[in-house]
N, C-alpha and C. Protein backbone atom coordinates (compact mmCIF):
# COMPACT_ATOMS: atom_id res chain seq x y z
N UNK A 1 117.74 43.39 50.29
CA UNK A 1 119.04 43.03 50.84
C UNK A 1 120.10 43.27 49.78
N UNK A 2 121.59 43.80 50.08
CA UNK A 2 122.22 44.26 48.66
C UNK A 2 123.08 43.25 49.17
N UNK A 3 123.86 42.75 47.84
CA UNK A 3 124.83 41.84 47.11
C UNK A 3 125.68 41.81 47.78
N UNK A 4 125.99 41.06 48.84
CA UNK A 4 127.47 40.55 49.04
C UNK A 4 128.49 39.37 48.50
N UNK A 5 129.16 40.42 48.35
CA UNK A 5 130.45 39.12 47.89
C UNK A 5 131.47 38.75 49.31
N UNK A 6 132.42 37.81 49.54
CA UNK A 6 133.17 37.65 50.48
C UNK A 6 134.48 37.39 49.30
N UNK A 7 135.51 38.46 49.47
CA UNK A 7 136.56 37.92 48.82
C UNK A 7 137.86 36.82 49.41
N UNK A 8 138.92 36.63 48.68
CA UNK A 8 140.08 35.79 49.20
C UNK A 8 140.21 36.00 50.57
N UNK A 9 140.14 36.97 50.86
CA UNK A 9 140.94 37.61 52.17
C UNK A 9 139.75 37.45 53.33
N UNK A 10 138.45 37.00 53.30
CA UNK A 10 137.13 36.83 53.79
C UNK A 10 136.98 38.31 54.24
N UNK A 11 137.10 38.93 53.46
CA UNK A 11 136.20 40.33 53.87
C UNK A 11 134.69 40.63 52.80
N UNK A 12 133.96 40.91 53.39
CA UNK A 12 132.35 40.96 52.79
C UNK A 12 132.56 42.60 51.89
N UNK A 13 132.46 42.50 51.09
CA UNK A 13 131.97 43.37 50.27
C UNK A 13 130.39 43.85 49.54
N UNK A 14 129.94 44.88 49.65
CA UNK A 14 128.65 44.85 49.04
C UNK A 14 128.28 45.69 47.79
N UNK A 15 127.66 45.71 46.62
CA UNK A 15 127.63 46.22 45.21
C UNK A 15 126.54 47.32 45.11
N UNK A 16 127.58 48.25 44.61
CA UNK A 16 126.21 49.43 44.63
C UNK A 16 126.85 49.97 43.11
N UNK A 17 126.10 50.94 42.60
CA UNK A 17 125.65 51.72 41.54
C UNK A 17 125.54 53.27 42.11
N UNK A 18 126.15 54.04 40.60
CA UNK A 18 125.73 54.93 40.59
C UNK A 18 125.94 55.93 39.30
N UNK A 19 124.55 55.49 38.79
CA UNK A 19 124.43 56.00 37.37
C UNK A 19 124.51 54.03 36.37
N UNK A 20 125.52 54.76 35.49
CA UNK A 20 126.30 53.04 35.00
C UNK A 20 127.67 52.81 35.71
N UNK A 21 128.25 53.07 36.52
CA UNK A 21 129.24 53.26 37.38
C UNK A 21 129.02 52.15 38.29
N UNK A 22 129.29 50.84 38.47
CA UNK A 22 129.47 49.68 39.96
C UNK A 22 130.96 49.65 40.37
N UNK A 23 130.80 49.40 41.78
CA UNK A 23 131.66 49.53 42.71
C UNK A 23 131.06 48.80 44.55
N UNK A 24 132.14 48.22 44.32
CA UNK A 24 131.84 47.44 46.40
C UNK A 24 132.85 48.03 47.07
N UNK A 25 131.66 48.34 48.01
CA UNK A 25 131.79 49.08 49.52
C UNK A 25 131.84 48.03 50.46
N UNK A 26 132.86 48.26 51.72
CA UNK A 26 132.61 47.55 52.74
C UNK A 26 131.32 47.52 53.57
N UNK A 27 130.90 48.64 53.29
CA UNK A 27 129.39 49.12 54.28
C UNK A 27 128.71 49.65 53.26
N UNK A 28 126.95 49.15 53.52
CA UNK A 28 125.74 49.13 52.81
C UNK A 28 125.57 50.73 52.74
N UNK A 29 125.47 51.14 51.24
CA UNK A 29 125.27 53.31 51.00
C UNK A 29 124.03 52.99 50.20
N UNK A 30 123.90 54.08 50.32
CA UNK A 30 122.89 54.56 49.50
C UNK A 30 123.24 54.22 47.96
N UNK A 31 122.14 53.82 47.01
CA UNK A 31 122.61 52.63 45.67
C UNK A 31 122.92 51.64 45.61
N UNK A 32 122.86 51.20 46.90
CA UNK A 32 123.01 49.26 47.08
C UNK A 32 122.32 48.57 46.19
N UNK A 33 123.03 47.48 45.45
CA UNK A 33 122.03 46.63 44.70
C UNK A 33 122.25 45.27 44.92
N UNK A 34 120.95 44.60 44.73
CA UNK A 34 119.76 43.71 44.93
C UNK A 34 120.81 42.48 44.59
N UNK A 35 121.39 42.52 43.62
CA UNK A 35 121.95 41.54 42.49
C UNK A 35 122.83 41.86 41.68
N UNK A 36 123.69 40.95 40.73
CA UNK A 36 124.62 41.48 39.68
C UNK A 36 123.97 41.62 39.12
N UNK A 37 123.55 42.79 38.19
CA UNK A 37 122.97 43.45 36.36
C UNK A 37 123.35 42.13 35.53
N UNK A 38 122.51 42.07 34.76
CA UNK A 38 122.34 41.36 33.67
C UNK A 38 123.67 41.18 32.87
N UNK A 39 124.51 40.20 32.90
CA UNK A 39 126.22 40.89 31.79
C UNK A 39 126.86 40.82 32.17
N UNK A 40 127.15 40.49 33.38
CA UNK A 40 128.04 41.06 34.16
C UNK A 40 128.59 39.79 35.23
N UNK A 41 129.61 39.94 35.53
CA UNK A 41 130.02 38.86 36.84
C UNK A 41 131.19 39.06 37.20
N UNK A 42 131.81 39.21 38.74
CA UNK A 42 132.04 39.43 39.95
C UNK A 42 133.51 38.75 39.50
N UNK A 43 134.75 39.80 39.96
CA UNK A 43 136.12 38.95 39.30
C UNK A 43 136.41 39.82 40.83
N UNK A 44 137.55 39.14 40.98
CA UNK A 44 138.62 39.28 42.09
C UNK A 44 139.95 39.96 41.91
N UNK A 45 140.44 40.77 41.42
CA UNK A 45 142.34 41.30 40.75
C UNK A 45 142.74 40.68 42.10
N UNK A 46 144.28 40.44 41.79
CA UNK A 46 145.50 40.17 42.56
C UNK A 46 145.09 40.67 44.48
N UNK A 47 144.64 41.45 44.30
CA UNK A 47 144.96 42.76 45.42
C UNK A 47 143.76 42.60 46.65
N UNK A 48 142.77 41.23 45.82
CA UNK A 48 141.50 41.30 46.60
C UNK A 48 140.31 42.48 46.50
N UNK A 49 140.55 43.36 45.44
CA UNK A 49 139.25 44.21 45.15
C UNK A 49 138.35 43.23 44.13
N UNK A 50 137.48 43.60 44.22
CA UNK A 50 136.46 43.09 43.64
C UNK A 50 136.01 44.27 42.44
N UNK A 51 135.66 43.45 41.65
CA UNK A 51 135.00 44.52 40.51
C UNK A 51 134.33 43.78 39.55
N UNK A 52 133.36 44.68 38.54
CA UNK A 52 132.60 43.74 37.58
C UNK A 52 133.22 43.98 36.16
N UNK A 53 132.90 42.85 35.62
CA UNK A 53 133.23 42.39 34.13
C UNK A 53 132.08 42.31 33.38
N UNK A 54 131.90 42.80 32.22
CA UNK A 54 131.29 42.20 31.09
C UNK A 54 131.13 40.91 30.78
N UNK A 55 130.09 40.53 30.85
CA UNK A 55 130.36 38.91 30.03
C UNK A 55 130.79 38.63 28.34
N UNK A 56 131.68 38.04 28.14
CA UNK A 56 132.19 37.96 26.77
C UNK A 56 130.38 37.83 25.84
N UNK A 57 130.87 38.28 24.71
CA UNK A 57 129.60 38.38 23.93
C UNK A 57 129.68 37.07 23.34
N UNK A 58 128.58 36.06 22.76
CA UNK A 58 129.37 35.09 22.01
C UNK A 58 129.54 35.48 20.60
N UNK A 59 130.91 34.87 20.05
CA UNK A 59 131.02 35.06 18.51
C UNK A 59 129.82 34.68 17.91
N UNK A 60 129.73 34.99 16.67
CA UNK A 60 129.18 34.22 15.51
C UNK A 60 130.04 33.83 14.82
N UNK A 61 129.75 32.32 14.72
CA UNK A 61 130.84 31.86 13.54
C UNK A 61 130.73 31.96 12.63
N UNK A 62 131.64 32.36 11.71
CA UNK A 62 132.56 32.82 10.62
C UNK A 62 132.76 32.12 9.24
N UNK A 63 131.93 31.78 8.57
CA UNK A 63 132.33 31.20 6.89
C UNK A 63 131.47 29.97 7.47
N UNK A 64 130.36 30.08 8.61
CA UNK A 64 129.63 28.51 8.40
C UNK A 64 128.45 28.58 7.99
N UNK A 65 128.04 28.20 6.71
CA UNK A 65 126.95 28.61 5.95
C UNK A 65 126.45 27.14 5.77
């Protein structure tokens, strides 16, 4: 079953791949995926598109010895 999101606007979106390239389609294509990749999580812009983010890396702190 591939990944739907429902954004602000309640429209269903679903997450596909192609290559390292993600992107949501209104309708299930060919490269649908399962789940968000490892890193990654599901943001909303202004406009109601959906797209993925990196997860911040955590620092290492700095002069704590």
């Amino acid at each position: 079953m591939a990944y739907s999101h429902n954004n602000s606007k309640g429209t269903t979106y679903y997450l596909h791949s192609n290559g390292k390239m993600f992107y949501f389609s209104k309708e299930i294509k060919e490269g649908a995926l399962d789940a968000v990749p490892a890193g990654y999580h599901v943001v909303e812009m202004k406009t109601g598109m959906l797209v993925l983010k990196r997860d911040d890396k955590p620092t290492e702190a700095s002069g704590e010895h």
